[in-house]
Protein backbone atom coordinates (compact mmCIF):
# COMPACT_ATOMS: atom_id res chain seq x y z
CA UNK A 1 -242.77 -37.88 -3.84
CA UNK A 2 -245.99 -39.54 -4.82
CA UNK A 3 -249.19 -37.86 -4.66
CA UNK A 4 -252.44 -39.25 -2.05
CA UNK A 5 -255.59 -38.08 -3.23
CA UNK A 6 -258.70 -39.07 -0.37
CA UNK A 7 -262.06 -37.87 -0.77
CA UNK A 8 -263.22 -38.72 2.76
CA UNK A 9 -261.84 -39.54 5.80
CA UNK A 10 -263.21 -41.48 8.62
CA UNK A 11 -262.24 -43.10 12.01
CA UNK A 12 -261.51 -46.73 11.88
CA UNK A 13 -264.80 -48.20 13.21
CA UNK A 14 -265.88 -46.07 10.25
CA UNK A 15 -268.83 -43.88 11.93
CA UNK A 16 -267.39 -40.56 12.12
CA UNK A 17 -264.57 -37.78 12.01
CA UNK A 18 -260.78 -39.17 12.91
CA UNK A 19 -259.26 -37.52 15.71
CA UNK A 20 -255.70 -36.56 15.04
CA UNK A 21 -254.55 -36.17 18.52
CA UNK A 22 -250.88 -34.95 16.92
CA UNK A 23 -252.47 -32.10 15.01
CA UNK A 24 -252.56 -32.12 10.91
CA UNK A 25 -250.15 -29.95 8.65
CA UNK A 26 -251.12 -29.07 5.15
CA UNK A 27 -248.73 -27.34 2.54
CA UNK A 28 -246.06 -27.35 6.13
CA UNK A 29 -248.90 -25.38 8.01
CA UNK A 30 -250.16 -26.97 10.84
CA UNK A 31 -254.00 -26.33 10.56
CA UNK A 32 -254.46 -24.64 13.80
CA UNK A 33 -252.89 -21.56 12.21
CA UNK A 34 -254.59 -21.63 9.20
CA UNK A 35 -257.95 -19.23 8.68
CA UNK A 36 -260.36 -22.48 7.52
CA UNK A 37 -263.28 -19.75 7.39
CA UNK A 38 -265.75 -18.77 4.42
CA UNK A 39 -265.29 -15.11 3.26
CA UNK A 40 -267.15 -13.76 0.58
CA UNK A 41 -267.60 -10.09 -0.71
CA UNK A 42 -270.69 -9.45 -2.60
CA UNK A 43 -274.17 -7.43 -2.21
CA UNK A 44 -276.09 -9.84 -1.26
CA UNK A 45 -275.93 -12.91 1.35
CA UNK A 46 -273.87 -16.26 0.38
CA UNK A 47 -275.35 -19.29 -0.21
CA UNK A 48 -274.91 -22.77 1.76
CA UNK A 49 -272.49 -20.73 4.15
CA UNK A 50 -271.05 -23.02 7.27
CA UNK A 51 -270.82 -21.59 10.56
CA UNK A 52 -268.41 -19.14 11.06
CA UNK A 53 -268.39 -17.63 7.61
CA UNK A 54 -267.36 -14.35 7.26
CA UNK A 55 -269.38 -11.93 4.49
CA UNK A 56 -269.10 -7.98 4.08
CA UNK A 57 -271.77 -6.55 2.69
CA UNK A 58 -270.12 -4.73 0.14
CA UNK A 59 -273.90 -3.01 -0.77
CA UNK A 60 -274.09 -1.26 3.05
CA UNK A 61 -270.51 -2.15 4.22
CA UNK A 62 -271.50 -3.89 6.95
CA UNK A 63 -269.76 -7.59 8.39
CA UNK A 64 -271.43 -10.26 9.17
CA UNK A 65 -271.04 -13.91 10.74
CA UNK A 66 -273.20 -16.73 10.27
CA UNK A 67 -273.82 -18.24 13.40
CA UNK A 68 -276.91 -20.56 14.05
CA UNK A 69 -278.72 -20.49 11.19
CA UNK A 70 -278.66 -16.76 10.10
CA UNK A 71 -276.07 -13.97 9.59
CA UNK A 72 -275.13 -11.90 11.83
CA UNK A 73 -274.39 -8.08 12.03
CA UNK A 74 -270.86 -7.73 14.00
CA UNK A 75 -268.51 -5.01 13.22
CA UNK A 76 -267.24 -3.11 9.84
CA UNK A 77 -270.16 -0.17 10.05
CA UNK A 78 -268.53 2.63 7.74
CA UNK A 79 -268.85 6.13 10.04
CA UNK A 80 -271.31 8.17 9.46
CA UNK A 81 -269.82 11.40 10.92
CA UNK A 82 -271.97 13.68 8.74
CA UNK A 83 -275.43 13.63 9.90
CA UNK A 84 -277.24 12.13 13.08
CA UNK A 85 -280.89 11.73 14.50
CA UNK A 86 -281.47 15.74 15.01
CA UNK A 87 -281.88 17.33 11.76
CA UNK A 88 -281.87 21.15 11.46
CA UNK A 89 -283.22 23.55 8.94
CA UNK A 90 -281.43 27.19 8.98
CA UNK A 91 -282.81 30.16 7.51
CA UNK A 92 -285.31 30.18 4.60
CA UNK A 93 -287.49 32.49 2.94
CA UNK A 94 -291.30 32.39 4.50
CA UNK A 95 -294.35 34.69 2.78
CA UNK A 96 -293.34 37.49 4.98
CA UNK A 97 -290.29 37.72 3.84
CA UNK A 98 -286.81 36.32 4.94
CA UNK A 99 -286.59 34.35 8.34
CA UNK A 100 -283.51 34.00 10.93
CA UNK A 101 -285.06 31.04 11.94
CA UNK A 102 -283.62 27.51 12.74
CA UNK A 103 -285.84 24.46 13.42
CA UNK A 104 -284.85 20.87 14.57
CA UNK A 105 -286.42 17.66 14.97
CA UNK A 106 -286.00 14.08 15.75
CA UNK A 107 -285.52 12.25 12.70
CA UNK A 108 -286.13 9.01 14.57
CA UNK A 109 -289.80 8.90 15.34
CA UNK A 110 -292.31 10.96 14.04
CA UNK A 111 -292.36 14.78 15.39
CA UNK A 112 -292.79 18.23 14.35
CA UNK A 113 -290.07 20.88 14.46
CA UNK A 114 -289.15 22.69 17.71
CA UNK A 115 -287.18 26.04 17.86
CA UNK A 116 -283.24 25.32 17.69
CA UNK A 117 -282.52 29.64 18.06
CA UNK A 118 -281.84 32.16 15.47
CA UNK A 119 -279.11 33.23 12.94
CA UNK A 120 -277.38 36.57 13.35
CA UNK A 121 -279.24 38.02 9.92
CA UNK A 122 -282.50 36.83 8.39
CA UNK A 123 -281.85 35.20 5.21
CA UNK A 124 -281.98 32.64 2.81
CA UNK A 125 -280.60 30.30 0.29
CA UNK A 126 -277.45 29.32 2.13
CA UNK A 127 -275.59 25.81 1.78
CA UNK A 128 -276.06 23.58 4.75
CA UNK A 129 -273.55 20.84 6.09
CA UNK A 130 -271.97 19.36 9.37
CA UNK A 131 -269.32 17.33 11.17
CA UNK A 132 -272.35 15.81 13.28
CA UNK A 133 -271.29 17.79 15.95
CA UNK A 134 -271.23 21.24 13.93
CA UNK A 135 -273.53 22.53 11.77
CA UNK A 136 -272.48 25.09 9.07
CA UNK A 137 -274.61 27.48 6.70
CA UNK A 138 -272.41 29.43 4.71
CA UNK A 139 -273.55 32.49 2.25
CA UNK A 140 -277.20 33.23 0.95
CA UNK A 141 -279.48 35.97 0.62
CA UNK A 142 -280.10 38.95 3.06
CA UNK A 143 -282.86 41.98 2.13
CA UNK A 144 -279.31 43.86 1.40
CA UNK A 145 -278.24 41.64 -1.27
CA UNK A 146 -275.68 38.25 -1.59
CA UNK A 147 -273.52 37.54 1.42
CA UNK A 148 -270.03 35.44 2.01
CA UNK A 149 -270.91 34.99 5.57
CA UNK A 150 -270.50 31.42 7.06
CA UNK A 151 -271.82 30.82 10.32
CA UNK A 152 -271.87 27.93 12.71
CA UNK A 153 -273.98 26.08 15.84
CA UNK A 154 -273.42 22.99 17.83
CA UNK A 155 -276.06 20.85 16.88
CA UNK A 156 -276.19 19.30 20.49
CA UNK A 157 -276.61 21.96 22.39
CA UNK A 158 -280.28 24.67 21.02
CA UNK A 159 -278.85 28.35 20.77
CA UNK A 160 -277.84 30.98 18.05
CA UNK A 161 -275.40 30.69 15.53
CA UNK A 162 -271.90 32.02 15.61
CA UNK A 163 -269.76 33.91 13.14
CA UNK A 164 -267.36 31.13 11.51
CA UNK A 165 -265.70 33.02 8.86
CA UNK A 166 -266.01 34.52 5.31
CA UNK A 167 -266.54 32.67 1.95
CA UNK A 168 -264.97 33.74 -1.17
CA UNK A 169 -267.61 34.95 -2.79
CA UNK A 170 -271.09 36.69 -1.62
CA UNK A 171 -273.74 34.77 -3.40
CA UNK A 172 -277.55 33.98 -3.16
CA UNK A 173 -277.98 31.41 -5.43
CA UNK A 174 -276.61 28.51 -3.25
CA UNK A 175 -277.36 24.30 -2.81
CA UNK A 176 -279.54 23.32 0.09
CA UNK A 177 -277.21 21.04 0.84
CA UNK A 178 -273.09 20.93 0.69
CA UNK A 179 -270.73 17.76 1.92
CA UNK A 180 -268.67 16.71 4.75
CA UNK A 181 -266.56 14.01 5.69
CA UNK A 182 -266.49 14.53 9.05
CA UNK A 183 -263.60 16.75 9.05
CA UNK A 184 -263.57 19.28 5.55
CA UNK A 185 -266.89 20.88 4.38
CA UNK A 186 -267.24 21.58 0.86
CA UNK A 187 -269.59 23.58 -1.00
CA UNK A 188 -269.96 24.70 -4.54
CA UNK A 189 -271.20 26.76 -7.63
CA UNK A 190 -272.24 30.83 -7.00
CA UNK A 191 -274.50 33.42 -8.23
CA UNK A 192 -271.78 33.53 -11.45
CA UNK A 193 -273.33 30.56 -13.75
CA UNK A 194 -269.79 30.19 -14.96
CA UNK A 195 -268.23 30.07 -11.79
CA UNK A 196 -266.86 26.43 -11.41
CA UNK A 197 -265.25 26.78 -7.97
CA UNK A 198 -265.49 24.51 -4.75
CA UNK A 199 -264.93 25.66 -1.57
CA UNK A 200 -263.89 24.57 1.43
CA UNK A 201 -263.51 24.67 5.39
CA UNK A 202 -262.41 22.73 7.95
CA UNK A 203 -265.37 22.24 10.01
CA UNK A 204 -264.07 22.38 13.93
CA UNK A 205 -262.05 25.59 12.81
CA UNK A 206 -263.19 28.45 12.24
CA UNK A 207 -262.16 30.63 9.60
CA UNK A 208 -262.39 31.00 5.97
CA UNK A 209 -262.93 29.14 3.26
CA UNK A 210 -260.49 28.39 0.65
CA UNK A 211 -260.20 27.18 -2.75
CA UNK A 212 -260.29 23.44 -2.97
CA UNK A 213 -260.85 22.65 -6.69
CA UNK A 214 -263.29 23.14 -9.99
CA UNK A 215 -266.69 21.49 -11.24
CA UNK A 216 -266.40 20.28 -15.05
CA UNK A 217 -269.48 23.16 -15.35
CA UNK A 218 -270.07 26.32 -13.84
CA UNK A 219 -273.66 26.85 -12.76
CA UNK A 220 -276.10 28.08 -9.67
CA UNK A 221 -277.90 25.91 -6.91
CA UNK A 222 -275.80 23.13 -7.03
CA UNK A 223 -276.47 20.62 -3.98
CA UNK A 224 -274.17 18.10 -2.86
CA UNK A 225 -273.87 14.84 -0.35
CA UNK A 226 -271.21 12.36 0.17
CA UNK A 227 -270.38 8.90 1.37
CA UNK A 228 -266.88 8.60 3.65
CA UNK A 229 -264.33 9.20 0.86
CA UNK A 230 -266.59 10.62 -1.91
CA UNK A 231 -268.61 13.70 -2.43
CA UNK A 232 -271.32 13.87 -5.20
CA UNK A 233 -272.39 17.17 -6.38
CA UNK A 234 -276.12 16.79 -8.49
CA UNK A 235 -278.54 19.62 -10.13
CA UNK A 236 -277.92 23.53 -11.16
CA UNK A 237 -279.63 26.20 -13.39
CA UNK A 238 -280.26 26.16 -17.11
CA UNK A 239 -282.12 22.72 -15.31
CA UNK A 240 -278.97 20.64 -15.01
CA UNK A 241 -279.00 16.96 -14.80
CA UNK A 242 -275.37 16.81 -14.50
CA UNK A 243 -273.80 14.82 -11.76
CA UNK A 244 -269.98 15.08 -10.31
CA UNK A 245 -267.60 13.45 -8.11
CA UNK A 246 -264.04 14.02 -6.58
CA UNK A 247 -262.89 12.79 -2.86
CA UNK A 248 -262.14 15.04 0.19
CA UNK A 249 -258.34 15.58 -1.32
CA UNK A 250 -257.91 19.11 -2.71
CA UNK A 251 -258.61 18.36 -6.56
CA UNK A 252 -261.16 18.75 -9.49
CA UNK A 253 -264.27 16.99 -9.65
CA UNK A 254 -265.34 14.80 -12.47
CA UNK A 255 -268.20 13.26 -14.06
CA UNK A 256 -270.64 11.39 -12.54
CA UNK A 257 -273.73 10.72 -14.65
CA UNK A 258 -277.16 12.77 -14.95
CA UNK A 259 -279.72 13.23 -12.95
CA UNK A 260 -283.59 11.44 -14.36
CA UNK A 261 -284.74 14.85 -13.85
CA UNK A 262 -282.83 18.17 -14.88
CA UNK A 263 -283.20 20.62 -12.40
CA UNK A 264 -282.25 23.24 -9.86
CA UNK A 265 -283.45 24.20 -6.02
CA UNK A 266 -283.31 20.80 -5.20
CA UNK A 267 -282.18 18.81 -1.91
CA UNK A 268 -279.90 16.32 -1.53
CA UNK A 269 -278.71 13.16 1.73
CA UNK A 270 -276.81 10.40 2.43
CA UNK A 271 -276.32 7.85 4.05
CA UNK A 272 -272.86 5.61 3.81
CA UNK A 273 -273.27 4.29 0.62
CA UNK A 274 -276.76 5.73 -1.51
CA UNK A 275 -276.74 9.25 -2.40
CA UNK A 276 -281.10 10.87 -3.04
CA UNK A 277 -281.55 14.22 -4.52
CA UNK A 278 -285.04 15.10 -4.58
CA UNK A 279 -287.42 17.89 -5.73
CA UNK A 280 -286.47 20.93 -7.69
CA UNK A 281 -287.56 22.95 -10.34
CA UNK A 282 -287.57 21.60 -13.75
CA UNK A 283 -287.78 22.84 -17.34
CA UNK A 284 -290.88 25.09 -18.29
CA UNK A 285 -290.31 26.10 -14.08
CA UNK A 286 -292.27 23.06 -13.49
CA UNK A 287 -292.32 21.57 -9.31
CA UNK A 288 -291.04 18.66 -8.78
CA UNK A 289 -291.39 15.53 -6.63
CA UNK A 290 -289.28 13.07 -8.22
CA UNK A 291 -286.25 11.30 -5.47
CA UNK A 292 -283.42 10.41 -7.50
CA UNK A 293 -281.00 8.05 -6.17
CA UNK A 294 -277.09 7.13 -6.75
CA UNK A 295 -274.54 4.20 -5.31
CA UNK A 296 -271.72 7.02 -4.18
CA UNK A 297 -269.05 4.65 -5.19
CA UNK A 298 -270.33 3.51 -8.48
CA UNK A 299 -270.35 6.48 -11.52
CA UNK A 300 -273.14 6.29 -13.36
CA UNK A 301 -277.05 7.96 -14.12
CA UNK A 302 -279.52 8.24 -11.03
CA UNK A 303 -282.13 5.53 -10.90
CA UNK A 304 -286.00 6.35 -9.69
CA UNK A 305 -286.53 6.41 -5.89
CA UNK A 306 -290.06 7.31 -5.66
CA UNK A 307 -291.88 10.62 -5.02
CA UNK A 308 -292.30 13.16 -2.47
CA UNK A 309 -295.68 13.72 -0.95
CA UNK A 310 -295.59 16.90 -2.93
CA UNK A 311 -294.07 18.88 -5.54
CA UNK A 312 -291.41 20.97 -3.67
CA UNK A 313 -289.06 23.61 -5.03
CA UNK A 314 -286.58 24.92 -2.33
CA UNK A 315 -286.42 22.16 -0.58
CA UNK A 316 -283.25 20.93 1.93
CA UNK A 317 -282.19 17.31 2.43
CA UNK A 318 -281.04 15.45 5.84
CA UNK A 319 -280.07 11.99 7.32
CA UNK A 320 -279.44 9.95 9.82
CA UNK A 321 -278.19 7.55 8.05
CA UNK A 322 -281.16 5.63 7.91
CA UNK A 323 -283.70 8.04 7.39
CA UNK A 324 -283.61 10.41 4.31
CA UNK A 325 -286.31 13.85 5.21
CA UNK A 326 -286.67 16.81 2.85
CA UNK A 327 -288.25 19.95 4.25
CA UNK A 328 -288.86 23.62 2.51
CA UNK A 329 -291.01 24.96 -0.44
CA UNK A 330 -291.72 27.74 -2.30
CA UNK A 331 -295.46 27.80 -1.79
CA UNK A 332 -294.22 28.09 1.96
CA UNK A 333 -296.12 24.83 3.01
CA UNK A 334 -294.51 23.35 6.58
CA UNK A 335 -294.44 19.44 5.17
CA UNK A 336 -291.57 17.34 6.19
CA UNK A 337 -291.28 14.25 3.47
CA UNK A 338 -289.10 10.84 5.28
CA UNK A 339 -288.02 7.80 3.03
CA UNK A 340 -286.01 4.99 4.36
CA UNK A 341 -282.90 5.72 2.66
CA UNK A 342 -282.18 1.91 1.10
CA UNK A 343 -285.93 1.26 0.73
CA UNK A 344 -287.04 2.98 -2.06
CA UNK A 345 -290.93 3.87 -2.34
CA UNK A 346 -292.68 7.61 -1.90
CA UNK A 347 -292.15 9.83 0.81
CA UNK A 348 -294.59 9.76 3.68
CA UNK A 349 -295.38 12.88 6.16
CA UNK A 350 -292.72 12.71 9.30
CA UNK A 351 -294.22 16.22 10.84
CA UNK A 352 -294.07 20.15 9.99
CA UNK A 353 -291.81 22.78 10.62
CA UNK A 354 -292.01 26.00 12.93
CA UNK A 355 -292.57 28.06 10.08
CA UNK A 356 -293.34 27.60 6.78
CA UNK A 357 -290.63 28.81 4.27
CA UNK A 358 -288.54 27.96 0.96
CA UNK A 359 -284.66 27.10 0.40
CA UNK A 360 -283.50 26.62 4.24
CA UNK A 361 -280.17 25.29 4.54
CA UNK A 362 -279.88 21.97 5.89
CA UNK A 363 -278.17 19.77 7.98
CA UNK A 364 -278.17 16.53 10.53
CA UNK A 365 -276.25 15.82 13.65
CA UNK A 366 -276.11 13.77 17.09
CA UNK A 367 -278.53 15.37 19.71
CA UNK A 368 -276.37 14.59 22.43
């Protein structure tokens, strides 16, 4: 069979496109069933792209089609079914001692904190997650000592929280901030520097928590956040700069990178794709302000965000998966800090809480 090579084609008077009125078949596939459009997969936009090209965003995991000069957004949004535009801060430690307080704000718009209700005990120091629809805090510190209690809200609807269940271990010593897929919680490290264990519930049933795997190191305050499939656990005592990772399968977590900073008390958010843990308390119990930030799905050390507007040790993360905010300190000030979570710069002022008070637990969900 001989071979007809043809750069262009043109219609016979030779001023423009032929029109094969019996269709065209290329390879024995008749073009009409063929998918003729661009695709590309990359992190940032295509060049030259024709009309109808297809690109996903591999960088925010977002599709887009380019349509009249410009790409645009149409569907492929990864869910964001940890966090929403009402973040809430539960518990904390205040200068009159330990508070049973929960705030909540609009992450949206600038706005100061509002009273959400009140936990069934005053303390602090628990870990902080939700389902967007449920938020948990699970263990901290009462004036009696360490506790394993885990206790729940619906993040819609203002009230007090409700008994959810019992964690394995009392301890006081907890991460601001834990992770969720939307359907497990996880949360990790105790009082016990060499206790390695993560934990876990499933977040629309209550009951308690069970053993779902090991860090690669034991240690205290250890704050987490997570992307759909991945969880990222950052920070701990002896002023850790270690970093693991593991997925929402039962398993062991492995290692991640380090942190710019080694520290502990810090707070941690997400959005789909860029994990920030900011704050803390460094070596020589030095405050911090430095935001750290991670790609969830790429292993590796934490690059410089930027800086809070203050030093802040105690301090709980949230999102909305725009937003990143960071509320709670240990000189009891009422700041809330706001970045834009894939713009990275310092923190400006979004509002103040209720009360004043260090290591809240925190947590973000849909208002409605």
């Amino acid at each position: 069979m001989s071979e007809l090579k043809v750069d262009t084609v043109v219609n016979l008077a030779g001023t423009g496109k032929p029109n094969f009125q019996n269709g065209v078949t290329i390879n024995g596939a008749a073009t009409s069933t063929l998918n003729l459009n661009q695709y590309t997969a990359s992190s940032s936009e295509p060049s030259n792209p024709d009309n109808g090209a297809l690109w996903w965003d591999t960088a925010n995991e977002k599709t887009f089609i380019y349509a009249e000069g410009e790409w645009k957004e149409t569907i492929g949004i990864a869910s964001f079914n940890w966090g929403g535009t009402r973040a809430v801060a539960i518990g904390g430690q205040a200068s009159t001692g330990r508070v049973d307080t929960i705030d909540y704000w609009d992450m949206s718009t600038a706005s100061n904190a509002a009273d959400f209700g009140n936990l069934t005990s005053a303390r602090y120091q628990g870990t902080g997650f939700s389902d967007a629809s449920r938020g948990i805090m699970a263990r901290g510190n009462e004036s009696g000592g360490n506790v394993n209690k885990i206790e729940y809200i619906t993040i819609s609807t203002t009230g007090n929280a409700t008994d959810f269940g019992d964690a394995q271990e009392a301890s006081g010593q907890n991460g601001r901030n834990g992770a969720c897929d939307g359907t497990t919680g996880l949360f990790a490290g105790s009082d016990t520097a060499t206790n390695n264990r993560i934990e876990s519930v499933t977040v629309q049933t209550t009951g308690n928590s069970t053993d779902f795997g090991d860090l690669t190191v034991g240690r205290q305050y250890v704050t987490m956040a997570n992307d759909a499939s991945r969880y990222v656990t950052a920070t701990g005592t002896s002023f850790s700069n270690v970093m693991e990772y593991g997925t929402f399968t039962a398993g062991n977590a492995a290692d991640f990178g380090d942190n710019t900073v080694g520290r502990y008390n810090a707070g941690s958010c997400s959005d789909t794709t860029r994990m920030l843990v900011a704050g803390g308390l460094a070596s020589g119990y030095a405050n911090q302000n430095v935001i750290d930030y991670v790609t969830i799905q790429t292993a590796g050390n934490a690059t410089d965000f930027g800086d809070l507007v203050s030093v802040q040790n105690g301090i709980a993360g949230f999102s909305d998966n725009t937003n990143g905010q960071f509320a709670g300190n240990w000189n009891y000030n009422t700041v809330i800090h706001t970045v834009v979570i894939q713009t990275t710069g310092n923190a400006t002022d979004h509002g103040d809480l209720t009360v004043g008070r260090a290591s809240p637990a925190g947590c973000s969900g849909n208002a409605s």
